[in-house]
C-alpha atoms as a PDB file:
ATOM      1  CA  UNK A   1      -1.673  -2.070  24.340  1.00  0.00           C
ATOM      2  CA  UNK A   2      -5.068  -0.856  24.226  1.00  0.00           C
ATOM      3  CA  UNK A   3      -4.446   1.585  27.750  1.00  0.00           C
ATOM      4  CA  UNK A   4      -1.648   2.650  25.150  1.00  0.00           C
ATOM      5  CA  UNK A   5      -4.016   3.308  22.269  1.00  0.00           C
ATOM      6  CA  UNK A   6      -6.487   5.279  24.586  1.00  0.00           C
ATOM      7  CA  UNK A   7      -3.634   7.266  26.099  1.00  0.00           C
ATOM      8  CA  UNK A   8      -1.536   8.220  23.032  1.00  0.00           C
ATOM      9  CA  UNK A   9      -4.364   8.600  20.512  1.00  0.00           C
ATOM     10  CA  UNK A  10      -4.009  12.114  19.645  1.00  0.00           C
ATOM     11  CA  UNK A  11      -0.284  12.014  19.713  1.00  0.00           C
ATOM     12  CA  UNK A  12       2.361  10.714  16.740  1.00  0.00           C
ATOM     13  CA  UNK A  13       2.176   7.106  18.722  1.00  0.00           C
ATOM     14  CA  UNK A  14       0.702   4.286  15.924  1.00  0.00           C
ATOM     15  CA  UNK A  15      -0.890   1.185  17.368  1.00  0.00           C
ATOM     16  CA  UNK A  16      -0.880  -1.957  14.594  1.00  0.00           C
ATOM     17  CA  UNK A  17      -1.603  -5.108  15.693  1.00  0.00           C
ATOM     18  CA  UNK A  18      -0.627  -8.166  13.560  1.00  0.00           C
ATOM     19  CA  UNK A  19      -2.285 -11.490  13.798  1.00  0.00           C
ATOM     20  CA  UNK A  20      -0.302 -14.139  12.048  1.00  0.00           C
ATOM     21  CA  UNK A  21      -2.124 -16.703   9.653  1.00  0.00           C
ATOM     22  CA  UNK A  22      -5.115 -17.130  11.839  1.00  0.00           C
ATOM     23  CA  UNK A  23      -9.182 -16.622   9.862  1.00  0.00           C
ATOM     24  CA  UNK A  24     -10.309 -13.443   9.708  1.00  0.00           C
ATOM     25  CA  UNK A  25     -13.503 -14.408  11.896  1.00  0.00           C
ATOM     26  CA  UNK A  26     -11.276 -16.000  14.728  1.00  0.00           C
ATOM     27  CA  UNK A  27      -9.467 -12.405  14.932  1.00  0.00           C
ATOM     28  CA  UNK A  28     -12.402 -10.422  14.697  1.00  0.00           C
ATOM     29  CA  UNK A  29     -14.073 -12.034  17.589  1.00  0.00           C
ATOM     30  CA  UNK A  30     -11.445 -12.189  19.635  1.00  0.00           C
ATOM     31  CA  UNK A  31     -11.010  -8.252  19.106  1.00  0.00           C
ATOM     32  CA  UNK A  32     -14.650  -7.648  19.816  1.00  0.00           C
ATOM     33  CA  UNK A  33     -14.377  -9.633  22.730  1.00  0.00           C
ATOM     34  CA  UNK A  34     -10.982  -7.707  23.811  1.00  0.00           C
ATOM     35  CA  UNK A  35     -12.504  -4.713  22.687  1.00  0.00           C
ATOM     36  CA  UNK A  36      -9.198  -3.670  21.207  1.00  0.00           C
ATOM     37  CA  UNK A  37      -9.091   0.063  19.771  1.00  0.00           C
ATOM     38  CA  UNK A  38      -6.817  -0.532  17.593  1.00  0.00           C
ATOM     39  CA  UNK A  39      -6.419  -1.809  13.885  1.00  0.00           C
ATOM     40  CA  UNK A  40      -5.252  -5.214  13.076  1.00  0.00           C
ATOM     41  CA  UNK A  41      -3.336  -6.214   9.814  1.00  0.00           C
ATOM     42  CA  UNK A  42      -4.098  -9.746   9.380  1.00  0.00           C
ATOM     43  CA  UNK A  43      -1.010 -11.223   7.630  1.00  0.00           C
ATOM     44  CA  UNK A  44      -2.603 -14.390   6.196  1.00  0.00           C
ATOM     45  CA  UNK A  45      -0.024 -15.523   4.739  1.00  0.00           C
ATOM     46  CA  UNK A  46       3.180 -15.058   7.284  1.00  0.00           C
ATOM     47  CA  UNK A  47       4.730 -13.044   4.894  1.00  0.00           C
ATOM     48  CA  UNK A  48       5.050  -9.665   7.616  1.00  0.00           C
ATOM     49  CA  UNK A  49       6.204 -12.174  10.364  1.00  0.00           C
ATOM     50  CA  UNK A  50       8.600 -13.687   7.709  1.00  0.00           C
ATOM     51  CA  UNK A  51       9.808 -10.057   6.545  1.00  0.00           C
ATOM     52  CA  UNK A  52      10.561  -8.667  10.237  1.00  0.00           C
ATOM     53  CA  UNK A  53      12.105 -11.941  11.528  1.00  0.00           C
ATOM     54  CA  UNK A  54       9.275 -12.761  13.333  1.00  0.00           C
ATOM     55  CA  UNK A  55       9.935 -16.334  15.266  1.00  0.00           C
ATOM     56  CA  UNK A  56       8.187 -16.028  18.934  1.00  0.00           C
ATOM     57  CA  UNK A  57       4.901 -14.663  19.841  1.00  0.00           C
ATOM     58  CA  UNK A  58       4.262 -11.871  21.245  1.00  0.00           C
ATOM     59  CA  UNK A  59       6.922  -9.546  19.818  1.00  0.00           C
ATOM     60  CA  UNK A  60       6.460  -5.499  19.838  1.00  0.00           C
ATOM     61  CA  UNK A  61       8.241  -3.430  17.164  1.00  0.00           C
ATOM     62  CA  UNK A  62       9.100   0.190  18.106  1.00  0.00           C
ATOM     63  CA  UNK A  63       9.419   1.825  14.630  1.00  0.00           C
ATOM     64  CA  UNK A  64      10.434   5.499  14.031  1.00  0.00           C
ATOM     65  CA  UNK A  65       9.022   7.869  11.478  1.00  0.00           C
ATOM     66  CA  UNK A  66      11.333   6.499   8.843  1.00  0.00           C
ATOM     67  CA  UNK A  67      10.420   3.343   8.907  1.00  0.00           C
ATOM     68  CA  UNK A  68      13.494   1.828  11.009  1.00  0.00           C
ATOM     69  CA  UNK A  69      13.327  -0.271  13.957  1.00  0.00           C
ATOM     70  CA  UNK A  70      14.372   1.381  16.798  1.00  0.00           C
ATOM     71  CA  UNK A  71      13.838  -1.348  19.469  1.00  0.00           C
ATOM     72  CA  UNK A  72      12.444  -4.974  19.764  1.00  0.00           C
ATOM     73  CA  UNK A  73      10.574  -6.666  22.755  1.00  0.00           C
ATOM     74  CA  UNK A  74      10.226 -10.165  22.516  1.00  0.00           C
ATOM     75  CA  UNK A  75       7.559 -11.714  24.811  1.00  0.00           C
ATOM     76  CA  UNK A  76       4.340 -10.471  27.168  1.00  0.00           C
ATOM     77  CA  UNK A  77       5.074  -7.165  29.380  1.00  0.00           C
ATOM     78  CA  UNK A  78       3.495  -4.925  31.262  1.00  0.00           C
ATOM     79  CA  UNK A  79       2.738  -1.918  28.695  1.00  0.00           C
ATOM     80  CA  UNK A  80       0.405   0.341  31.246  1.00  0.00           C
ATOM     81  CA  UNK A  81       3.511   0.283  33.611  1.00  0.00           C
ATOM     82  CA  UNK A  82       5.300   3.573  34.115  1.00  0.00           C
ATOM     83  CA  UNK A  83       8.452   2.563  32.741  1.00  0.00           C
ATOM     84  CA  UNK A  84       6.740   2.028  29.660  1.00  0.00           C
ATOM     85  CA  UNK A  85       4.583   4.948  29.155  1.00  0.00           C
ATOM     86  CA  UNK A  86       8.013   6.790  29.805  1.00  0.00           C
ATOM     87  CA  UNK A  87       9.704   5.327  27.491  1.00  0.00           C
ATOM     88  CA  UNK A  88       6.943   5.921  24.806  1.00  0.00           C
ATOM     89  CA  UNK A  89       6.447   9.735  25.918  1.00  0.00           C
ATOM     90  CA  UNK A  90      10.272   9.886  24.969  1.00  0.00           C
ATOM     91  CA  UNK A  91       9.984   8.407  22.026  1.00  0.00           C
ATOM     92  CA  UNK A  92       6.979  10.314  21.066  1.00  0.00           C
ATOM     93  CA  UNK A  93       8.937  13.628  21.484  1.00  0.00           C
ATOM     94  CA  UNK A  94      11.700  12.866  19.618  1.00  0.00           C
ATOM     95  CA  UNK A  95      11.135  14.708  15.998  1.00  0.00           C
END
């Protein structure tokens, strides 16, 4: 995700991480560590991952401009593969 941060940064691509009900501290260390670019919404209470139907970990959201979901990828993959930054160029073009 973060290869996708650096890559798409000055395009309409948004990067959010969640972190579900973990301490603040434990996420902020593990994002310095990571050095993740990106911002994280710490949902402290599960509420987001009870909202979107969250029930596995990870899970990726692909959200248009409107607010819809578009698409939904439950578990780990490969996000700096070329498949992937394909798909997101496409995505990103579509107005």
């Amino acid at each position: 995700m973060a290869k996708l941060f650096e890559e798409f940064n000055n395009s309409d691509l948004v990067i959010l991480g969640v972190d579900v009900q973990e301490e603040k501290k434990i996420v902020k260390r593990y994002a310095k560590k990571e050095k993740l670019p990106f911002p994280i919404l710490l949902d402290t209470d599960g509420s987001v991952a009870e909202n979107y139907g969250i029930r596995s970990h990870p899970i990726h959201f692909l959200i248009d401009r409107q607010g819809k979901i578009i698409g939904k990828v439950m578990g780990a993959r490969n996000w700096a593969s070329i498949e992937s930054r394909d798909l997101i160029r496409f995505l990103v073009a579509q107005k």
